[in-house]
Protein backbone atom coordinates (compact mmCIF):
# COMPACT_ATOMS: atom_id res chain seq x y z
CA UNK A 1 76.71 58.12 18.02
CA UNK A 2 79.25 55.36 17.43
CA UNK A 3 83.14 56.05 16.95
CA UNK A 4 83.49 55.16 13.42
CA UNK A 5 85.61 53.49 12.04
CA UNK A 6 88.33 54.21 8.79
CA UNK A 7 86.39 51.33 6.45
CA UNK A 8 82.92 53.29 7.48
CA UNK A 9 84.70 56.69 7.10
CA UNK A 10 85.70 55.98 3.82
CA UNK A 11 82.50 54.57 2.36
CA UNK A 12 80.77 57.32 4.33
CA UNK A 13 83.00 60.21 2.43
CA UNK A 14 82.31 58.13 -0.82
CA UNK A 15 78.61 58.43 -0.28
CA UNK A 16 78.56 61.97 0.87
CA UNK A 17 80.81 62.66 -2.48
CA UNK A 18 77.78 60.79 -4.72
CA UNK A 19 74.96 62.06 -2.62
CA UNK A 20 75.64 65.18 -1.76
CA UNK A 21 78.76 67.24 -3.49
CA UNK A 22 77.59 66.14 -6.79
CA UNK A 23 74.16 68.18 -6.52
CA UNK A 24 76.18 71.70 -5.03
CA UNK A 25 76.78 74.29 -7.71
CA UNK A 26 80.32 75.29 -6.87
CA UNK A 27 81.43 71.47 -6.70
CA UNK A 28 79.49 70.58 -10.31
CA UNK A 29 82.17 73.76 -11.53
CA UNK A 30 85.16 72.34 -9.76
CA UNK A 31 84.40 68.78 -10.49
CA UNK A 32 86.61 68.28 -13.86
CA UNK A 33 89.56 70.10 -12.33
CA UNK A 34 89.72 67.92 -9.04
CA UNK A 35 93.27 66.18 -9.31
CA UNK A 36 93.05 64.24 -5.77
CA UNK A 37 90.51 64.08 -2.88
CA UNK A 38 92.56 63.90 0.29
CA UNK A 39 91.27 62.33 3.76
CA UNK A 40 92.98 63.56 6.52
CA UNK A 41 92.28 64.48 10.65
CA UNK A 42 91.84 62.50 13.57
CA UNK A 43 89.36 59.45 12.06
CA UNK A 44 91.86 59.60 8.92
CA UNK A 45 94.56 58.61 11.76
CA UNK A 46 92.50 56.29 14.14
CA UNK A 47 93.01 58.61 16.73
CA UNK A 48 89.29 59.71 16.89
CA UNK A 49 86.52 59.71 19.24
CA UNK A 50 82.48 59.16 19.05
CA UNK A 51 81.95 63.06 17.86
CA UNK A 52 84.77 63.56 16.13
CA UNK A 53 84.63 65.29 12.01
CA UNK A 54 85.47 63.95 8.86
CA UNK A 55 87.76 65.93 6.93
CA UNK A 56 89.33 66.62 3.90
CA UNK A 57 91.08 68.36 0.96
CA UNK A 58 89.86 68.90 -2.66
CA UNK A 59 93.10 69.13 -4.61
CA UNK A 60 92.93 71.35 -7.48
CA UNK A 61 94.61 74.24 -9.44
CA UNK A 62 95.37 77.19 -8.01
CA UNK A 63 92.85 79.37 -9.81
CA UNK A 64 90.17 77.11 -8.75
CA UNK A 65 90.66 77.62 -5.49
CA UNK A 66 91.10 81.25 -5.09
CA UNK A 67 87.65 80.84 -6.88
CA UNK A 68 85.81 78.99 -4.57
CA UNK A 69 87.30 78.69 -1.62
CA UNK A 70 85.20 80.63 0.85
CA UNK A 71 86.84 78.93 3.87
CA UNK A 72 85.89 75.63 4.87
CA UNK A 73 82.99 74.41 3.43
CA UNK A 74 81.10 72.53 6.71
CA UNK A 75 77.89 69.81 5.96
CA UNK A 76 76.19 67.03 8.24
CA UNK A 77 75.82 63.93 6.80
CA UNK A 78 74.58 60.78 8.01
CA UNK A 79 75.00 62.14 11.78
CA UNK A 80 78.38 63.58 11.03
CA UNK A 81 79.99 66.87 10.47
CA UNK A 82 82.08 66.75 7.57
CA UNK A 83 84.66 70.03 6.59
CA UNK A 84 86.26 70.23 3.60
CA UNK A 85 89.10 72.44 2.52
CA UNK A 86 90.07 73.60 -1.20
CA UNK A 87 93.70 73.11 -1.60
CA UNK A 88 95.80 73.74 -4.67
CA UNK A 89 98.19 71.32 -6.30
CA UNK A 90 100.71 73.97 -6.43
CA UNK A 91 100.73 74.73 -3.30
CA UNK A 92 101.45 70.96 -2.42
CA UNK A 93 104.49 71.07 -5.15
CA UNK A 94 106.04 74.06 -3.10
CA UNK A 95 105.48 72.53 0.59
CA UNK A 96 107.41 69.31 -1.39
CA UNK A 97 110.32 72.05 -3.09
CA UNK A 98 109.96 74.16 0.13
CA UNK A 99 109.40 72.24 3.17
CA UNK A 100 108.53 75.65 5.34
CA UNK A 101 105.40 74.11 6.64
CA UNK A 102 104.99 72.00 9.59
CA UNK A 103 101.94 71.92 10.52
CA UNK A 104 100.49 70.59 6.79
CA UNK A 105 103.59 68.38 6.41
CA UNK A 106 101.78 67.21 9.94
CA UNK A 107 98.28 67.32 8.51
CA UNK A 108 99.22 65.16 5.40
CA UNK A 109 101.20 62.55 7.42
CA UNK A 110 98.28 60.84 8.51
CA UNK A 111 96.00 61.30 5.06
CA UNK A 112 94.96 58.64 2.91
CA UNK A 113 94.21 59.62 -0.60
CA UNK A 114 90.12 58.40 -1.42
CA UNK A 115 90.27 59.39 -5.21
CA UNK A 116 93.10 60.82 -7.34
CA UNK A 117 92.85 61.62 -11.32
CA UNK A 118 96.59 60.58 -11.91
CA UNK A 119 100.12 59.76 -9.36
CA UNK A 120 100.86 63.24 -9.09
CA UNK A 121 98.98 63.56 -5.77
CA UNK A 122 100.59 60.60 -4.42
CA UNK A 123 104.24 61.31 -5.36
CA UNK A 124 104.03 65.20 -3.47
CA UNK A 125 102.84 63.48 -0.69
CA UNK A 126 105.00 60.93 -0.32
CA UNK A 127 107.98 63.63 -0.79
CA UNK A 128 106.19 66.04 1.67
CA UNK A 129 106.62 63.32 4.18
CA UNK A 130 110.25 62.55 3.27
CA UNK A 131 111.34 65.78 3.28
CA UNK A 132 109.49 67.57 6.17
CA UNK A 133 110.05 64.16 8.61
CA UNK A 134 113.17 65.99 10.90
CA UNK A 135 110.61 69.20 11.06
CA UNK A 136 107.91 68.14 12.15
């Protein structure tokens, strides 16, 4: 296996999104809620290596995912492991209010946002990186 590269990451995740989410149960009952889908780890930052995972966040309300979140959610797809966490929108406004955690101001420093339903997504980000920058 290859290192891959962000451009093949990207069309990979969109794939795997199209291909594969779209057929699981609990993703067909998140699907309308989803505000932002969030790349983030060591391929999101270049910093990767041949084996390295794909991962990243669904952003949606809160309820949604106490719901479904079971932990990460782990597939293989196209020779890679991809991981994706269920994180809520309000728990990104409070880590942009808050700025009490490092290590997911850390994890969203290096994300790049694939697909987002409106700026909101953006804008925390953006803040949580501002804001948490002498913490971190």
């Amino acid at each position: 296996m290859n290192k891959i590269t962000r451009k093949e990451a990207i069309t990979l995740i969109k794939e795997f999104v199209k291909e594969v989410l779209s057929r699981e149960e609990w993703y067909k009952n998140i699907e309308s809620e989803i505000k932002a889908i969030v790349w983030y780890g060591s391929v999101a930052k270049g910093l990767n290596r041949a084996d390295s995972d794909i991962d990243f966040y669904i952003i949606l309300p809160l309820e949604f995912e106490e719901k479904f979140t079971v932990g990460e959610y782990f597939y293989h797809f196209e020779g890679r492991e991809i991981n994706i966490v269920l994180r809520s929108i309000e728990r990104m406004r409070k880590l942009a209010r808050a700025q009490n955690d490092a290590f997911e101001a850390e994890v969203l420093r290096g994300c790049e946002i694939i697909w987002q339903k409106d700026g909101e997504v953006r804008e925390l980000i953006d803040k949580i990186k501002r804001v948490n920058s002498c913490r971190v």
